[in-house]
Each structure stands twice: as C-alpha cells, then as structure tokens.
PDB file of N, CA and C in Angstrom:
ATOM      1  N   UNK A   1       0.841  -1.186   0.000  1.00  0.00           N
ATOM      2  CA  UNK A   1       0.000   0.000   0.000  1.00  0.00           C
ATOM      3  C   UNK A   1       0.883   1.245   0.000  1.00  0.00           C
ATOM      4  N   UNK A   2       0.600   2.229  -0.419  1.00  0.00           N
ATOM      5  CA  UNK A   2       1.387   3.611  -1.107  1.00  0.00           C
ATOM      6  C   UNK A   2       0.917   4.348   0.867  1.00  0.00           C
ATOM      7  N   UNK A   3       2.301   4.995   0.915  1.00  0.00           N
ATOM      8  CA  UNK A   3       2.160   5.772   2.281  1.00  0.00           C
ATOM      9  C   UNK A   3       1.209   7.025   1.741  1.00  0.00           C
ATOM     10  N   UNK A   4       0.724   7.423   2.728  1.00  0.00           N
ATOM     11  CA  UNK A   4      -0.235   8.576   2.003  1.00  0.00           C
ATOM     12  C   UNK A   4       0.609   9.967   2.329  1.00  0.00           C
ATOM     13  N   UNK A   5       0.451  11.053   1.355  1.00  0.00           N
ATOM     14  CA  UNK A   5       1.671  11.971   1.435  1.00  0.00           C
ATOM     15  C   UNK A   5       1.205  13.293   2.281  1.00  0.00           C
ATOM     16  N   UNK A   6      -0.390  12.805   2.469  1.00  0.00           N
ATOM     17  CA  UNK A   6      -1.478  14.198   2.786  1.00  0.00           C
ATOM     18  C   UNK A   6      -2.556  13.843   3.191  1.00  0.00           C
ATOM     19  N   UNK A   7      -3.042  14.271   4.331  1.00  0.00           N
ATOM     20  CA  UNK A   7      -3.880  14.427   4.612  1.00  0.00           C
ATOM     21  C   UNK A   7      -5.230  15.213   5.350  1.00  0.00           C
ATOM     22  N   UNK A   8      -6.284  14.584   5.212  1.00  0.00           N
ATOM     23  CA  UNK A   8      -7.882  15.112   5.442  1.00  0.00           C
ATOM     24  C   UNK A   8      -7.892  15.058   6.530  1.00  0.00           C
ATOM     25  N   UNK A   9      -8.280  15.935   8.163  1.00  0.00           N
ATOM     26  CA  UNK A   9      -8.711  15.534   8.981  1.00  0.00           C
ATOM     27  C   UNK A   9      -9.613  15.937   9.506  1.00  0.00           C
ATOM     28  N   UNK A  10     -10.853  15.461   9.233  1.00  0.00           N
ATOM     29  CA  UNK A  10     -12.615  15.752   9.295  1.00  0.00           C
ATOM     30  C   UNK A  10     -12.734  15.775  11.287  1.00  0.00           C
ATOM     31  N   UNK A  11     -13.133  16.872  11.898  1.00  0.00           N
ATOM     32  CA  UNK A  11     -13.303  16.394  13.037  1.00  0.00           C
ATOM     33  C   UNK A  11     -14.559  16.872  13.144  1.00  0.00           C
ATOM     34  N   UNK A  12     -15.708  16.311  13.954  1.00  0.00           N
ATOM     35  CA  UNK A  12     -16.474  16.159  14.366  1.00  0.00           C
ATOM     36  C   UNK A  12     -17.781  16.045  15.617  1.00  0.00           C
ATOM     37  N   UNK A  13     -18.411  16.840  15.786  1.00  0.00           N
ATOM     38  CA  UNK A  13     -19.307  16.708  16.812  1.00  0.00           C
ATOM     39  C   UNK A  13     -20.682  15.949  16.665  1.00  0.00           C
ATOM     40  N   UNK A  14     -21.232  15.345  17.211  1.00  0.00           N
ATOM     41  CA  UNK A  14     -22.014  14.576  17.284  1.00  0.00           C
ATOM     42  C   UNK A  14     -23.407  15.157  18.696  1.00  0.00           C
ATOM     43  N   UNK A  15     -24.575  15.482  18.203  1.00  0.00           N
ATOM     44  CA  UNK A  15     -25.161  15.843  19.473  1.00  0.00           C
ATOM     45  C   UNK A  15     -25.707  14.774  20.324  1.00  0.00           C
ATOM     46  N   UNK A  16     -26.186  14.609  21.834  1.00  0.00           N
ATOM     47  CA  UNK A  16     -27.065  13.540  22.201  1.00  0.00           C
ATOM     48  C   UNK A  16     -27.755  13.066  21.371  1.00  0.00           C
ATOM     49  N   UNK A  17     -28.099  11.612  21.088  1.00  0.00           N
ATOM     50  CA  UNK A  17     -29.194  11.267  20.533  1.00  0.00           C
ATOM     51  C   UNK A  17     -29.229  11.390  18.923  1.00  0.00           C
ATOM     52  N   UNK A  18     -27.568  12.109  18.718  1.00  0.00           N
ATOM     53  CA  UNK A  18     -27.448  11.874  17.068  1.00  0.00           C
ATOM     54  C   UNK A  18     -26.879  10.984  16.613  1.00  0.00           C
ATOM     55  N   UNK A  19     -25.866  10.193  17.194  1.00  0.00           N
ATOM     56  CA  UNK A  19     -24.929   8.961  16.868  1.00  0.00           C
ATOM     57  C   UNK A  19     -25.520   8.273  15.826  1.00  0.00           C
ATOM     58  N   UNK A  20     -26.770   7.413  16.462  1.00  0.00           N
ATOM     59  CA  UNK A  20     -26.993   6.274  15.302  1.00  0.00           C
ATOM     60  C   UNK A  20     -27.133   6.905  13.660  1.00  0.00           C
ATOM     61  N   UNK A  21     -27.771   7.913  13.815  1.00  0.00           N
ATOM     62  CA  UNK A  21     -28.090   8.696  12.611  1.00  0.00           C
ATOM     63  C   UNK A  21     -27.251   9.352  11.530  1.00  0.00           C
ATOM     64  N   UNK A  22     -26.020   9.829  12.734  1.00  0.00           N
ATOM     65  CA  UNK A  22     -24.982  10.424  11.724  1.00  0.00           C
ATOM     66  C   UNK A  22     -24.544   9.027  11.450  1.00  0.00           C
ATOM     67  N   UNK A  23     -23.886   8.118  12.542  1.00  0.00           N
ATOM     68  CA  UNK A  23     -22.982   7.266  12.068  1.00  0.00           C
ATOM     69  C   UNK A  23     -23.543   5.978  11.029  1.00  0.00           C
ATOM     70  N   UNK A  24     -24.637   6.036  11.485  1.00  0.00           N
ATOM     71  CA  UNK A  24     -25.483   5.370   9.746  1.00  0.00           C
ATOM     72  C   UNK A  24     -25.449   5.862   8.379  1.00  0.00           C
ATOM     73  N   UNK A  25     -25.409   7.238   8.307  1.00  0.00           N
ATOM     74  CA  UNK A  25     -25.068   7.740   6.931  1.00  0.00           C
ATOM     75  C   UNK A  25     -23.391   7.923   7.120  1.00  0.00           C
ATOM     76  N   UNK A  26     -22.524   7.582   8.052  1.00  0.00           N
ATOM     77  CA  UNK A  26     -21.116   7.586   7.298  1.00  0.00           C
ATOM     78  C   UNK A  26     -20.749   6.597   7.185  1.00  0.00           C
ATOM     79  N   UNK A  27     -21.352   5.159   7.810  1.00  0.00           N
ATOM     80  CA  UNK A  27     -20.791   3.938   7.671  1.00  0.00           C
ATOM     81  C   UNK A  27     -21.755   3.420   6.519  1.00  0.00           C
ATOM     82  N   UNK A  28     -23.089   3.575   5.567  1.00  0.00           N
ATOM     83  CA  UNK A  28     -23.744   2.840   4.983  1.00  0.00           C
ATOM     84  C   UNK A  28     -23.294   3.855   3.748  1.00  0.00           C
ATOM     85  N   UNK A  29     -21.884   4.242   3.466  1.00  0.00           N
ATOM     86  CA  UNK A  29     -21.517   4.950   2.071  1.00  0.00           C
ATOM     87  C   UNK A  29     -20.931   6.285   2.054  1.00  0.00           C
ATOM     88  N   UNK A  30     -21.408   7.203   2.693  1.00  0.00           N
ATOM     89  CA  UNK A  30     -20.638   8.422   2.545  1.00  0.00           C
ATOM     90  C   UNK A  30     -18.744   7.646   2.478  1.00  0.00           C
ATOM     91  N   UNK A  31     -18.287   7.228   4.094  1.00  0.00           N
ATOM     92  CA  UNK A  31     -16.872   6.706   3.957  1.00  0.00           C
ATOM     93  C   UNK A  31     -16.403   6.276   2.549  1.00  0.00           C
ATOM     94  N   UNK A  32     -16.918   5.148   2.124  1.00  0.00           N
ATOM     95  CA  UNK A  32     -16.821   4.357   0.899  1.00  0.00           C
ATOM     96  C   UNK A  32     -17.023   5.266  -0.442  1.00  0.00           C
ATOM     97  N   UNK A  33     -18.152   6.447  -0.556  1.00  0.00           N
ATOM     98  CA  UNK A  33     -17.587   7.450  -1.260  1.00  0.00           C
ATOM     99  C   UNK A  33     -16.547   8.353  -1.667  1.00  0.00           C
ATOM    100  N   UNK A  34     -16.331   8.627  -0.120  1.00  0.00           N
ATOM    101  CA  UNK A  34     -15.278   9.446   0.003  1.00  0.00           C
ATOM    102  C   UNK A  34     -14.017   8.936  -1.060  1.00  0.00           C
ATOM    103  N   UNK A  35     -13.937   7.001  -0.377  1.00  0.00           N
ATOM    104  CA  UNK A  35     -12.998   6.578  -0.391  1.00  0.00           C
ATOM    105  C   UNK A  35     -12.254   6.074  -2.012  1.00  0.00           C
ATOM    106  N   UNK A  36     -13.492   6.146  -3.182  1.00  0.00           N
ATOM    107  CA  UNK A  36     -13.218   6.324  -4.150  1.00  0.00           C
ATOM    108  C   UNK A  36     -12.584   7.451  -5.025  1.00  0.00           C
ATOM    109  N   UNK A  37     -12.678   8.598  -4.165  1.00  0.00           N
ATOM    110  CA  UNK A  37     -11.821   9.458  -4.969  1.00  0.00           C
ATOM    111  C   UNK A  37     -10.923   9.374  -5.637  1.00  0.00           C
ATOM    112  N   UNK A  38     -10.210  10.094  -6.313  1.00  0.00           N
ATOM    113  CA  UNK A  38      -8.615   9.838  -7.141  1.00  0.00           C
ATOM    114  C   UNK A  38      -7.800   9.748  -5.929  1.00  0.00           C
ATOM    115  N   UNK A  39      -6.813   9.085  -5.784  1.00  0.00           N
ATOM    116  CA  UNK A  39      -5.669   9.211  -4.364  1.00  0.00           C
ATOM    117  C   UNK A  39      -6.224   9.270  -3.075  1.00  0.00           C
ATOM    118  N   UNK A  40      -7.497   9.308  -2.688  1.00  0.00           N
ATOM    119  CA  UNK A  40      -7.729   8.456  -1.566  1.00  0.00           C
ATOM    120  C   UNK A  40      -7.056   7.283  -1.189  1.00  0.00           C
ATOM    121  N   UNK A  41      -6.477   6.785   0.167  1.00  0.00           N
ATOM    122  CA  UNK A  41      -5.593   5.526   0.039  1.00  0.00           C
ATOM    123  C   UNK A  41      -6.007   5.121   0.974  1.00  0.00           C
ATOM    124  N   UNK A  42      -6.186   5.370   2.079  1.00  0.00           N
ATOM    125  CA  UNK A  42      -6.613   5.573   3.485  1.00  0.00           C
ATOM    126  C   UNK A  42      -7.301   5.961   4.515  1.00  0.00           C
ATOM    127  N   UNK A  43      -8.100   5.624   5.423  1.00  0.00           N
ATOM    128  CA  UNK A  43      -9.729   6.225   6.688  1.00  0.00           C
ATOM    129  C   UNK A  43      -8.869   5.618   7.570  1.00  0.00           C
ATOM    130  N   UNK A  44      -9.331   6.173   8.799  1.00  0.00           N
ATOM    131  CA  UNK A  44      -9.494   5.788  10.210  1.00  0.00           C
ATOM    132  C   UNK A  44     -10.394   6.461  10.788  1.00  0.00           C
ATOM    133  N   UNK A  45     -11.555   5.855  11.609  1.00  0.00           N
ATOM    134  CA  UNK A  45     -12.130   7.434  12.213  1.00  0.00           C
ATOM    135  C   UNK A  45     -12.183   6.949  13.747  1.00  0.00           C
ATOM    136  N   UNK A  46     -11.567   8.056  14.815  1.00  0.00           N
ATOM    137  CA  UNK A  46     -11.133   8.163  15.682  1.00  0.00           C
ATOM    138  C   UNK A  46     -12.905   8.267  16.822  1.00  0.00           C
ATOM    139  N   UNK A  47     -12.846   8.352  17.992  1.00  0.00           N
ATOM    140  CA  UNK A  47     -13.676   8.432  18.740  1.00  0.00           C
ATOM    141  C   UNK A  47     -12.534   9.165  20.010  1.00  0.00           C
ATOM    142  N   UNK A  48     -13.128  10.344  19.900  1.00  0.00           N
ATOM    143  CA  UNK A  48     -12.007  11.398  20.783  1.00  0.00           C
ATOM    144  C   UNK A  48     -12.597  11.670  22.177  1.00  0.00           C
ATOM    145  N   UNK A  49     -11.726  11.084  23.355  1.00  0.00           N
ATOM    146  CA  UNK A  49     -11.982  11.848  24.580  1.00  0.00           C
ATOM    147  C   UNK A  49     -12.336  12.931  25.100  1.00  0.00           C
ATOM    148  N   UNK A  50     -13.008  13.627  24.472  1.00  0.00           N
ATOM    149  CA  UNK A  50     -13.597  14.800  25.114  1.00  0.00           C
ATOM    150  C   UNK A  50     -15.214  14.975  24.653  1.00  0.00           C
ATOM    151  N   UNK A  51     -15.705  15.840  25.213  1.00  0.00           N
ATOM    152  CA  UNK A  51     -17.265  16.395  25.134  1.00  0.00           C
ATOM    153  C   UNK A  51     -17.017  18.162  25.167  1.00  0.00           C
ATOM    154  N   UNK A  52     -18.012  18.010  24.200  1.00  0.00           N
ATOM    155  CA  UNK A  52     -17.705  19.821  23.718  1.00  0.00           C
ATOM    156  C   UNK A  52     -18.531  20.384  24.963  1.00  0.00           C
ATOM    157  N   UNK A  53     -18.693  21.334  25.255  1.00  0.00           N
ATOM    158  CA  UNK A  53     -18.798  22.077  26.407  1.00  0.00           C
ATOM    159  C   UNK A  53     -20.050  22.859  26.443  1.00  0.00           C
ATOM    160  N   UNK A  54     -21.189  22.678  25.039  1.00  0.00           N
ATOM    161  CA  UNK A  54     -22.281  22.609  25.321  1.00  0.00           C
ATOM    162  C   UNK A  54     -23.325  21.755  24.955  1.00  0.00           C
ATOM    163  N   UNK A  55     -23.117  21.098  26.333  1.00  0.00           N
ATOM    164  CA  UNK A  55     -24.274  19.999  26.322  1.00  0.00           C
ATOM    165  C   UNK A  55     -23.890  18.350  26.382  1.00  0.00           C
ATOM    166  N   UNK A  56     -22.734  18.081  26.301  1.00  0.00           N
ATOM    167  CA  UNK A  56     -22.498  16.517  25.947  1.00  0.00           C
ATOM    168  C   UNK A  56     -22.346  15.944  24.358  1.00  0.00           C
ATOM    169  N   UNK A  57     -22.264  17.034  23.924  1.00  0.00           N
ATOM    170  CA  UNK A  57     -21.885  16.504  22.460  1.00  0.00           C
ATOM    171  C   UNK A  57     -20.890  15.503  22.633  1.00  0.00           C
ATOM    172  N   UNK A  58     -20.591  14.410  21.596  1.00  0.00           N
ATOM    173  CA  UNK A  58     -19.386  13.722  21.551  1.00  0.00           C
ATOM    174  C   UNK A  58     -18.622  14.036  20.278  1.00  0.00           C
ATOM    175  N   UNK A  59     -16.986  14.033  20.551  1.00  0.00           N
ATOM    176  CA  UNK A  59     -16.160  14.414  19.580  1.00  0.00           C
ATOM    177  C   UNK A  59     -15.637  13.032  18.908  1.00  0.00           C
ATOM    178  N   UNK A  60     -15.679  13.246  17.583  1.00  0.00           N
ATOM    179  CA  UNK A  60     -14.798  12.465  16.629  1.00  0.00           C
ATOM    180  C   UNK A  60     -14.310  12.848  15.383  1.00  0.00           C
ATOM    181  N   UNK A  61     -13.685  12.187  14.907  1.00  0.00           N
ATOM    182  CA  UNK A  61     -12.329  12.585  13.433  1.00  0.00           C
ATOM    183  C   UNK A  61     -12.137  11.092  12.860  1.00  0.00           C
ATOM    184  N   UNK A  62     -12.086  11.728  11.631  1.00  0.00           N
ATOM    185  CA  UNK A  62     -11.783  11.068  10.295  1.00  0.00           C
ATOM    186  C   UNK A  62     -10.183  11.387   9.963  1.00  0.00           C
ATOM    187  N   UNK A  63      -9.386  10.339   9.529  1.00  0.00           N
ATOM    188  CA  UNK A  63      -8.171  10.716   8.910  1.00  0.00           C
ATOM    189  C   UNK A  63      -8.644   9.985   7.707  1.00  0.00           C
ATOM    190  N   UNK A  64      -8.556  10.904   6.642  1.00  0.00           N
ATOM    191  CA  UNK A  64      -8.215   9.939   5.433  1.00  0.00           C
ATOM    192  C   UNK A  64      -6.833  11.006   5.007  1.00  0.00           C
ATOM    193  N   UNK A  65      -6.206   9.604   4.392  1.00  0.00           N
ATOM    194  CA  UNK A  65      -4.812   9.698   4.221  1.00  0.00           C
ATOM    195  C   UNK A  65      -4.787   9.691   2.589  1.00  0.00           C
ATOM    196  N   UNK A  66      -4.385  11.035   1.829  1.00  0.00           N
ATOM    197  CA  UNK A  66      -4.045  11.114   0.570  1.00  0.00           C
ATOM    198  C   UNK A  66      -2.882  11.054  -0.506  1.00  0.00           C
ATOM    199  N   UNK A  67      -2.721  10.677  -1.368  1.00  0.00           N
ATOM    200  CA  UNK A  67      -1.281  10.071  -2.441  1.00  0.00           C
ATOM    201  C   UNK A  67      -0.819  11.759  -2.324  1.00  0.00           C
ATOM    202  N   UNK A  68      -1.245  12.837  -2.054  1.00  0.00           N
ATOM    203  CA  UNK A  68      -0.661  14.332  -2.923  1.00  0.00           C
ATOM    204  C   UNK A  68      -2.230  15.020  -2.604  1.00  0.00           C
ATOM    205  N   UNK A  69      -1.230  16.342  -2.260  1.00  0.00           N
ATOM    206  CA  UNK A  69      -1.992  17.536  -2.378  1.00  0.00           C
ATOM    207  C   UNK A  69      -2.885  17.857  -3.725  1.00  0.00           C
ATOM    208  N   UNK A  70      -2.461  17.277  -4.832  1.00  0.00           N
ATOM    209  CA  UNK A  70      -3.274  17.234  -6.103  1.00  0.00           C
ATOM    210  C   UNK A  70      -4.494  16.867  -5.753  1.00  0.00           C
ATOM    211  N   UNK A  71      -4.064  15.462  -5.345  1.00  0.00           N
ATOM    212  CA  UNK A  71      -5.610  14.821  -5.095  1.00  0.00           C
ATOM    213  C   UNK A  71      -6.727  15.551  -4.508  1.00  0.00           C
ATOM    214  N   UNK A  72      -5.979  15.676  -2.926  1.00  0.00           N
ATOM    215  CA  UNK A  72      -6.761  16.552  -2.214  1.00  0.00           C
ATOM    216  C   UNK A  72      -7.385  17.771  -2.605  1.00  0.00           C
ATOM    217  N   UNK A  73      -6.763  18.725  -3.869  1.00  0.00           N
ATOM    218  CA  UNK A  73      -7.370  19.830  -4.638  1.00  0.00           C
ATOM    219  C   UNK A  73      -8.372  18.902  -5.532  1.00  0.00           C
ATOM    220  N   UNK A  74      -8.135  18.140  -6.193  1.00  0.00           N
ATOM    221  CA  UNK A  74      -9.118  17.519  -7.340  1.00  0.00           C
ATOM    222  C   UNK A  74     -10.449  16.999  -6.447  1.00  0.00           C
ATOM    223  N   UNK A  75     -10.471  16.804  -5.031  1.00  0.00           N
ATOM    224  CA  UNK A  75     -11.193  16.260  -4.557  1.00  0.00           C
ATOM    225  C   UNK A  75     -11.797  17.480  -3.843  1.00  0.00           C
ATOM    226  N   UNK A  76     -10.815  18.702  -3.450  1.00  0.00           N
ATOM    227  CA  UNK A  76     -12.320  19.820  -3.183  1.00  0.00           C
ATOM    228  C   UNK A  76     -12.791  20.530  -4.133  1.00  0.00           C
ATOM    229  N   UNK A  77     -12.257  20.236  -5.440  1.00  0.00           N
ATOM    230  CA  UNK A  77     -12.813  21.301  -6.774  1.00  0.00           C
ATOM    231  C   UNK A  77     -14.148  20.642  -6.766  1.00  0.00           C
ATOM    232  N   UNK A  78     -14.608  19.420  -6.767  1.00  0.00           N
ATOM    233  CA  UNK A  78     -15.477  18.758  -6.892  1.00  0.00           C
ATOM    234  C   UNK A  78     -16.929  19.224  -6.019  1.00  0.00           C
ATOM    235  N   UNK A  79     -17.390  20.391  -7.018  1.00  0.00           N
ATOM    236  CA  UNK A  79     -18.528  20.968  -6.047  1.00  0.00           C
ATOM    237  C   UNK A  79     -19.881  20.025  -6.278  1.00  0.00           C
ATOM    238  N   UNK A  80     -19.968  19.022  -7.071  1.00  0.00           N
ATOM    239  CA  UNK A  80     -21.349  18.400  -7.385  1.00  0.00           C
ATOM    240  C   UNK A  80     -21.110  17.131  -6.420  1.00  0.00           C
ATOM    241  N   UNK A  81     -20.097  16.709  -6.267  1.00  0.00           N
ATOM    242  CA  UNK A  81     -19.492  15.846  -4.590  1.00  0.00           C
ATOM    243  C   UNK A  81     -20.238  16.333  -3.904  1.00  0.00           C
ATOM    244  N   UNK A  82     -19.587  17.216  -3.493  1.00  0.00           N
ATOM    245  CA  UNK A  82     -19.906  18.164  -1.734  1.00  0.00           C
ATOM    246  C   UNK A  82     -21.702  18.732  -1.709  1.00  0.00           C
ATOM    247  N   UNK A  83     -22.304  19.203  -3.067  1.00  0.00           N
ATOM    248  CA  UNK A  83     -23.385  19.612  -2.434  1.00  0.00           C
ATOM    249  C   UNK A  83     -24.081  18.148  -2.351  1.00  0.00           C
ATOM    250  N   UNK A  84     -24.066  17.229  -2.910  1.00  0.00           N
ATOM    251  CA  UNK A  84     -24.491  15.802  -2.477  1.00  0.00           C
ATOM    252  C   UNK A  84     -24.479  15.776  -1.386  1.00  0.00           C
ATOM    253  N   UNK A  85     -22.996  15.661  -0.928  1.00  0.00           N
ATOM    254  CA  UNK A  85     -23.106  15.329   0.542  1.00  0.00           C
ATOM    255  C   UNK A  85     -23.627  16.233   1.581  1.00  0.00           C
ATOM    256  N   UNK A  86     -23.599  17.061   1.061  1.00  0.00           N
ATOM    257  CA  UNK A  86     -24.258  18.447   2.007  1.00  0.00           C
ATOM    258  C   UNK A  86     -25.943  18.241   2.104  1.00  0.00           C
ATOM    259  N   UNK A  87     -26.501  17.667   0.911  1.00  0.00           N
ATOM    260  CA  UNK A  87     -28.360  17.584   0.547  1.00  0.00           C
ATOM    261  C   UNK A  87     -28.007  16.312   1.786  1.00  0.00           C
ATOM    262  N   UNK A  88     -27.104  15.090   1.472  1.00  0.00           N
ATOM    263  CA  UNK A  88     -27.315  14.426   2.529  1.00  0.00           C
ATOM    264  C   UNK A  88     -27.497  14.521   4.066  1.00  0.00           C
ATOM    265  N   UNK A  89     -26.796  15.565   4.347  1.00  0.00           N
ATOM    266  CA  UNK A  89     -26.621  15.624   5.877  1.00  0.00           C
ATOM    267  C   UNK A  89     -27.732  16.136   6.423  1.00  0.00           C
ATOM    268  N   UNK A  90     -28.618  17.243   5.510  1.00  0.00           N
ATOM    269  CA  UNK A  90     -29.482  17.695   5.732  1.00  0.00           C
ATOM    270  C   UNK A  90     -30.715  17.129   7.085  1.00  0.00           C
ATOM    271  N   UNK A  91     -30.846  15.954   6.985  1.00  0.00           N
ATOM    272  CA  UNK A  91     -31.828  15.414   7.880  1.00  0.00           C
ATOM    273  C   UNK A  91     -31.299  15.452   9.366  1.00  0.00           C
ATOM    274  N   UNK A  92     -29.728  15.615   9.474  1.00  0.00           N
ATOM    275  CA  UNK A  92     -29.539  15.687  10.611  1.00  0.00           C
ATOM    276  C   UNK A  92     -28.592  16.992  10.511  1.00  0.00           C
ATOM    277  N   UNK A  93     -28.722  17.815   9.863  1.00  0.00           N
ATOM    278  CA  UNK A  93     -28.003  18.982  10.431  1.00  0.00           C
ATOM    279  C   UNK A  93     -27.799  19.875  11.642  1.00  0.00           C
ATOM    280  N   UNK A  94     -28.248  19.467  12.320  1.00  0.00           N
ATOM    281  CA  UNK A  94     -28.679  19.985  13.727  1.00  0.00           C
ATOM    282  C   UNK A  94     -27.634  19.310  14.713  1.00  0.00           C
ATOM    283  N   UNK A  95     -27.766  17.883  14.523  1.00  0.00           N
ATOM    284  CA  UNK A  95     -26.916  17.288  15.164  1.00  0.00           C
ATOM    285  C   UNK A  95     -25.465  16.999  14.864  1.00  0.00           C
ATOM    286  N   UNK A  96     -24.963  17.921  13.823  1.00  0.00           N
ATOM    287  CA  UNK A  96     -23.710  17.492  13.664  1.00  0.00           C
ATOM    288  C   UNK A  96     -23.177  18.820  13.641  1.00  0.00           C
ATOM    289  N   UNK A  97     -21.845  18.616  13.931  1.00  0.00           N
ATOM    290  CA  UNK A  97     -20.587  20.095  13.952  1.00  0.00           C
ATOM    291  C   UNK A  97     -19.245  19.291  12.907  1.00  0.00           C
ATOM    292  N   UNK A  98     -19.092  19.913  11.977  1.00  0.00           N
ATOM    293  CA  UNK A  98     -17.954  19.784  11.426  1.00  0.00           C
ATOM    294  C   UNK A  98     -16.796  20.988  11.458  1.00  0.00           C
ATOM    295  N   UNK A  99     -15.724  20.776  11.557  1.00  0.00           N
ATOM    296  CA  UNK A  99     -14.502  21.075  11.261  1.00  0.00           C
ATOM    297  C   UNK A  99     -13.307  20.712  10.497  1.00  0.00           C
ATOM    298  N   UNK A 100     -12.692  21.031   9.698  1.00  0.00           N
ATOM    299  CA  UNK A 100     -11.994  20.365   8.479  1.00  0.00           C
ATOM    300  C   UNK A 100     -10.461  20.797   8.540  1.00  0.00           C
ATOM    301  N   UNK A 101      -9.378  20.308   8.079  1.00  0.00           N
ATOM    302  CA  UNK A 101      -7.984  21.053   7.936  1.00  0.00           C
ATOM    303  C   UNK A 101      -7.421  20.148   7.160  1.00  0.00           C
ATOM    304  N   UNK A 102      -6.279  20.414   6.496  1.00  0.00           N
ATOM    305  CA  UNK A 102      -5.495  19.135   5.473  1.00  0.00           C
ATOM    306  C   UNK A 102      -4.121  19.765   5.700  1.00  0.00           C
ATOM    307  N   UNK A 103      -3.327  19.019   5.434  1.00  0.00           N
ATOM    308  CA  UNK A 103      -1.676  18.911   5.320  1.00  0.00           C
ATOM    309  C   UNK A 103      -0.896  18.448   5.249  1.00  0.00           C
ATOM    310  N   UNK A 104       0.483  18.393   4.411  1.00  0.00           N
ATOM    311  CA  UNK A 104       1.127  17.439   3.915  1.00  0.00           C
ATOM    312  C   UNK A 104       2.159  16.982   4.673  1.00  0.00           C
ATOM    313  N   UNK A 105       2.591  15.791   5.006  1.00  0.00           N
ATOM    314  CA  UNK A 105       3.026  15.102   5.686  1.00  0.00           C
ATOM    315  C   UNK A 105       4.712  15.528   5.990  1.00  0.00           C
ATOM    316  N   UNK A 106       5.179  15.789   7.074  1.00  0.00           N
ATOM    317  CA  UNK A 106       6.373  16.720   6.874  1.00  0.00           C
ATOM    318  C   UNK A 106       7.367  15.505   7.461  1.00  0.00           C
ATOM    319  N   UNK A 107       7.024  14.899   8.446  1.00  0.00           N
ATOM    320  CA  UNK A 107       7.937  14.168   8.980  1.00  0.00           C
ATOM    321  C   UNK A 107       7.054  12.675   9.185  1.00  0.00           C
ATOM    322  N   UNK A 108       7.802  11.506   9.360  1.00  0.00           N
ATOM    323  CA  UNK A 108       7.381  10.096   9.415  1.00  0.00           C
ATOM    324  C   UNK A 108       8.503   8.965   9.664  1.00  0.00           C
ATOM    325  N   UNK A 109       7.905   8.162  10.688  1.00  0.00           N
ATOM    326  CA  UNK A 109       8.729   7.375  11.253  1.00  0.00           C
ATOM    327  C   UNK A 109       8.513   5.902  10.931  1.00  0.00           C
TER     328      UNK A 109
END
C-alpha cells in the first residue's frame, strides 16, 4: 500500500441522541464514497476523549490519508461531490458540527 503523502482531517461533533443517525449515513456509504476518490488511500475514524462544552456533544475525526496535495485539490474542486453530501446531511443537520484542515506530511517514522 502507497504511504499517504497528505492528509484530510474531518473532526467532528455529534449531538445527544445523534450517533446512530450520523454514524449510519457515514458507515452505509458516505466513507466508501469518500474513499473512491482519485488518491484516496486511506480512513481511520477516531472516537475522541472529550465532550464539547455545550451539552455533551461527543467528539470524533476522520483521517483519510491522501497520495498528494493534487488529489486533495481535485477532490475539493469537486462541487457536485460536496453539495451531495451536504443535501445528505441535511436530515440531521442539527446534530452534527464539522470542522476540516489538510496537510502534507512533513515528517514520518
């Protein structure tokens, strides 16, 4: 498998009582979408120790790990992607918080 040179890291809030809902639309395809992109290589999604500070939200993150910053541009030019996934989230927009950042891999052991 190709080390990935860049990456996506999707982090995430989740409200009470939203879990099954979000995590049903990222495990029944959004992931597996994602994961077809050009230079997609790599997911993990994390379940993070903390609770956001209003209300009990729960925190989590996505790493997907990319071949090149190319990719990662070819994959946000892609505005008929994103408003898809955006019409998708729609039913639970309430219950979710996203935050996004990318960057290329500087050091590795």
């Amino acid at each position: 498998m190709k080390e990935p040179k860049f990456f996506l890291v999707v982090r995430f809030w989740i409200a009470p009582g939203g879990a099954q809902q979000v995590m049903k639309w990222l495990e029944g395809g959004h992931i597996q979408e994602v994961m077809r992109q050009p230079g997609f290589i790599s997911v993990r999604r994390l379940k993070l120790p903390e609770e956001d500070a209003t209300g009990g939200w729960s925190a989590h993150c996505m790493l997907y790990g990319i071949e090149s910053r190319a990719h990662y541009e070819q994959y946000l030019a892609n505005q008929q992607l994103h408003a898809k996934f955006s019409k998708e989230r729609e039913p639970f927009a309430t219950k979710l918080r996203i935050e996004r950042f990318a960057g290329e891999v500087d050091f590795s052991l």
